[in-house]
Protein backbone atom coordinates (compact mmCIF):
# COMPACT_ATOMS: atom_id res chain seq x y z
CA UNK A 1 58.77 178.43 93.31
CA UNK A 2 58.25 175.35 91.39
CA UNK A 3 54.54 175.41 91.35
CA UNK A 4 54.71 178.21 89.24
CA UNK A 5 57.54 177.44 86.64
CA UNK A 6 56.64 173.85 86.09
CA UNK A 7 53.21 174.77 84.97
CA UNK A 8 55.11 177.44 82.25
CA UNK A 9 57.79 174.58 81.65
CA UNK A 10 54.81 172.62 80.80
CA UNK A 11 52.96 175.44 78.56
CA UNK A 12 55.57 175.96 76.57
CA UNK A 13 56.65 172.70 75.99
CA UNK A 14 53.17 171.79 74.89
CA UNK A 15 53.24 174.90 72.27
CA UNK A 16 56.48 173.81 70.49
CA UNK A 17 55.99 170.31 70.18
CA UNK A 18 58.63 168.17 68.94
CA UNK A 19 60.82 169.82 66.20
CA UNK A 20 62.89 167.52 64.12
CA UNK A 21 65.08 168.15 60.95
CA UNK A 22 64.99 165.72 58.11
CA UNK A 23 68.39 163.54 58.33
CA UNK A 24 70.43 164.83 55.05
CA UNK A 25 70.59 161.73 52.57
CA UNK A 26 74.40 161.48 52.78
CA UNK A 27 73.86 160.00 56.68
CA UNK A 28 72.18 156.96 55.33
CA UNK A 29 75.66 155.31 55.97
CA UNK A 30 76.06 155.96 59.80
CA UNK A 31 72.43 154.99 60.68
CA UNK A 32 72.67 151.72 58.58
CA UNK A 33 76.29 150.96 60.50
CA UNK A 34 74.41 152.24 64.17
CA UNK A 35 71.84 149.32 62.95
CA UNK A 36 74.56 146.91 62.05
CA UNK A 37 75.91 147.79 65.58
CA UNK A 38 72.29 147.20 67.44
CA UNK A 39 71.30 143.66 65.65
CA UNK A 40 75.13 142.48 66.20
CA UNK A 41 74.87 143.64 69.93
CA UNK A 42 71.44 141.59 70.16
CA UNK A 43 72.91 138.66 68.56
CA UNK A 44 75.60 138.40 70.59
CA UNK A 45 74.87 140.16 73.69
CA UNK A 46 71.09 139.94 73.75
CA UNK A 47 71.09 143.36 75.22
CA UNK A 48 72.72 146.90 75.28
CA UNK A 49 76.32 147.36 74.53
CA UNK A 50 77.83 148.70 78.00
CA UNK A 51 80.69 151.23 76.75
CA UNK A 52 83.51 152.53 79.56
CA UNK A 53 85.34 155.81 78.30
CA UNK A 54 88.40 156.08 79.66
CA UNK A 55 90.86 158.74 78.87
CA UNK A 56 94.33 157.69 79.60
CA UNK A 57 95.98 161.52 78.86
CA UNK A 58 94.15 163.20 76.00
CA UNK A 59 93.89 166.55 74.67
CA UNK A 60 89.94 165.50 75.61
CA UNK A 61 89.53 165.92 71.45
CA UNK A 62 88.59 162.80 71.34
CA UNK A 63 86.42 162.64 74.29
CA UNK A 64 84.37 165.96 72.77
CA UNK A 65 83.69 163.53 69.83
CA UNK A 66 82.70 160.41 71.95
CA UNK A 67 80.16 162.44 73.90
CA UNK A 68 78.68 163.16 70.34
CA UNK A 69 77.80 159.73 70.00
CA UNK A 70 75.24 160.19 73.22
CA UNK A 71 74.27 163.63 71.77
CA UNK A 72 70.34 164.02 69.77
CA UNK A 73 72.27 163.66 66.51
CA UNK A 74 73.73 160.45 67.11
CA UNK A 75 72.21 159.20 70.32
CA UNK A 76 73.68 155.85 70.39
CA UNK A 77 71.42 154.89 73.31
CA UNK A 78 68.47 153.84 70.91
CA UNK A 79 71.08 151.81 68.95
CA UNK A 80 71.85 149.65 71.66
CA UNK A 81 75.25 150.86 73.41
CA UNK A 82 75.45 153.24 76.56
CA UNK A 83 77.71 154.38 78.29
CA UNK A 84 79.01 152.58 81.99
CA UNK A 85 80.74 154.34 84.95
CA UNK A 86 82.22 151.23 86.29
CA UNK A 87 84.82 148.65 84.44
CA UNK A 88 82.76 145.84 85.97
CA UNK A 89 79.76 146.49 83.95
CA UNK A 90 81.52 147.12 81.23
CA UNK A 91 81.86 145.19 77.79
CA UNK A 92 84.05 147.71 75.83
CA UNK A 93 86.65 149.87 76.70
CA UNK A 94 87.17 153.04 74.31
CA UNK A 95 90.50 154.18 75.38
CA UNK A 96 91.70 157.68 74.31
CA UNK A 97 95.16 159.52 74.45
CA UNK A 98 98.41 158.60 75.29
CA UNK A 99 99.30 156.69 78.38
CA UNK A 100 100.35 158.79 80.36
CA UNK A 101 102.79 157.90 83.45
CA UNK A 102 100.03 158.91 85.88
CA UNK A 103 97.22 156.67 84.08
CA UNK A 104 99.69 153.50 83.52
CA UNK A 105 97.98 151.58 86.51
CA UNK A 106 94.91 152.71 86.23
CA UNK A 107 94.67 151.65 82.90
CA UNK A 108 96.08 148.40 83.75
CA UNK A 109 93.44 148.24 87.01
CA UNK A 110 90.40 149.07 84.60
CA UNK A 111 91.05 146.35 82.38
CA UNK A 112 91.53 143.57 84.95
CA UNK A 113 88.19 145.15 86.44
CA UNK A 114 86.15 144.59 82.96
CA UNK A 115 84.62 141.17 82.76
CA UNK A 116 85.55 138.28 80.00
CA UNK A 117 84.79 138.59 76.90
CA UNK A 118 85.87 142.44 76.54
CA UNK A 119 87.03 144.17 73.80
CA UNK A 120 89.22 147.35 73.97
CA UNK A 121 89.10 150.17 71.07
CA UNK A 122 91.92 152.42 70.94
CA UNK A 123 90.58 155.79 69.99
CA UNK A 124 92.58 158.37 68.13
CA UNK A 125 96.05 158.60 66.98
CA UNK A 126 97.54 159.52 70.37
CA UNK A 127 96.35 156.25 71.45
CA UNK A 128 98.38 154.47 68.69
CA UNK A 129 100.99 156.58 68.20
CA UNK A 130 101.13 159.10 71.59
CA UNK A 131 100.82 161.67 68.68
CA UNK A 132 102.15 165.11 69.54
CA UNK A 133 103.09 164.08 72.80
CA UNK A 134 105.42 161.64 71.75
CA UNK A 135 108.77 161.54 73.80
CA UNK A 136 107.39 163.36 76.30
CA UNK A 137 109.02 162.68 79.78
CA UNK A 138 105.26 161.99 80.97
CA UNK A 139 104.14 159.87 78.21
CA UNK A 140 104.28 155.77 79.34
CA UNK A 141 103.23 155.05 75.72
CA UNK A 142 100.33 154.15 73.55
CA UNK A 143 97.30 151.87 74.58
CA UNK A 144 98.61 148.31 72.89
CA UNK A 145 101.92 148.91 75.03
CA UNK A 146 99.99 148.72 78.10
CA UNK A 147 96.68 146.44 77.30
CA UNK A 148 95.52 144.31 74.53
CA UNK A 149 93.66 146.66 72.01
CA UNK A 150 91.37 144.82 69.47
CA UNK A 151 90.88 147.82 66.78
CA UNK A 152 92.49 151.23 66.81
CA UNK A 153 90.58 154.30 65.33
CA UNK A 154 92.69 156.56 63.04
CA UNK A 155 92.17 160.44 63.38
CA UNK A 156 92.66 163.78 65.54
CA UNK A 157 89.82 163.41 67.15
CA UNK A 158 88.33 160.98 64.51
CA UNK A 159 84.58 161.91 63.75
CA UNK A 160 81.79 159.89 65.87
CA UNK A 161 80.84 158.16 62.69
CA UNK A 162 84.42 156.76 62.26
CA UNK A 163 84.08 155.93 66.06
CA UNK A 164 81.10 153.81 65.68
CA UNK A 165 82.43 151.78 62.97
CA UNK A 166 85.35 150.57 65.07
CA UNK A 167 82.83 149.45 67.57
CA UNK A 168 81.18 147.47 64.67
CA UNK A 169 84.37 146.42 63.76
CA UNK A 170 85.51 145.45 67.39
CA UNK A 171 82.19 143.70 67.46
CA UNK A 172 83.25 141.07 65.11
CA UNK A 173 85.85 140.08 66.82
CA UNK A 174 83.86 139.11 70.35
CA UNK A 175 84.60 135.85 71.31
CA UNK A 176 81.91 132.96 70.23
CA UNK A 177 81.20 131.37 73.39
């Protein structure tokens, strides 16, 4: 079976060819800030950017607009960041939702897991304010009640754009070593 559709895989791939749009003029702004992001990774890193999502009780809103940033449009892998499944590889935390009572040690465990120097970006207004959850009975609270957060990101879900530029901003406050 795939002798005979990875030879039509193949055809057809070699018929379309690579089909790109023109970026619209008024994106000028997030590619310079995803180069901002890669040459202050290189300074200080001297490689990628390792990125741990964790969602500590979203509406996943936020998370939909995360996974944008790894998306063709954005693709924040050829600016230098990607995305880690374990704390311990991780440099940055992006932390979305509420805390919820559930993800309180978790939370707490993920960011004693993450290596010195991290940084921690609270992502979306749950995550400063627990949002329309607040008061809930299964609501702990927001992110900076339960771990240090360097820069919050304002927004429900904030746009990947508004994302990356509280990386950049997170960025400048890495520790000089």
């Amino acid at each position: 079976m795939i002798g005979v559709v990875m030879p039509t895989l193949f055809r057809k791939i070699a018929r379309t060819g690579i089909v790109t749009e023109a970026l619209p003029p008024d994106d000028a702004a997030e590619i310079e800030v995803a180069r901002a992001i890669n040459a202050r990774v290189q300074r200080l890193l001297g490689r990628a950017l390792a990125i741990r999502q964790v969602d500590a009780g979203s509406c996943n809103g936020c998370e939909l607009e995360i996974a944008a940033l790894t998306g063709p449009i954005y693709d924040m892998e050829q600016y230098g960041m990607h995305v880690v499944a374990s704390p311990r590889h991780a440099d940055l935390l992006l932390v979305t939702g509420p805390v919820t009572r559930n993800m309180l040690v978790p939370l707490r465990k993920t960011y004693e897991a993450t290596p010195d120097p991290k940084l921690v970006v609270a992502v979306g207004d749950c995550a400063r304010t627990c949002g329309v959850f607040a008061g809930s009975y299964a609501v702990a609270g927001s992110v900076d009640q339960v771990i240090p957060v360097d820069v919050f990101v304002a927004g429900c879900p904030p746009e990947p754009f508004v994302i990356m530029r509280g990386i950049l901003t997170a960025l400048d406050r890495w520790p000089t070593r």
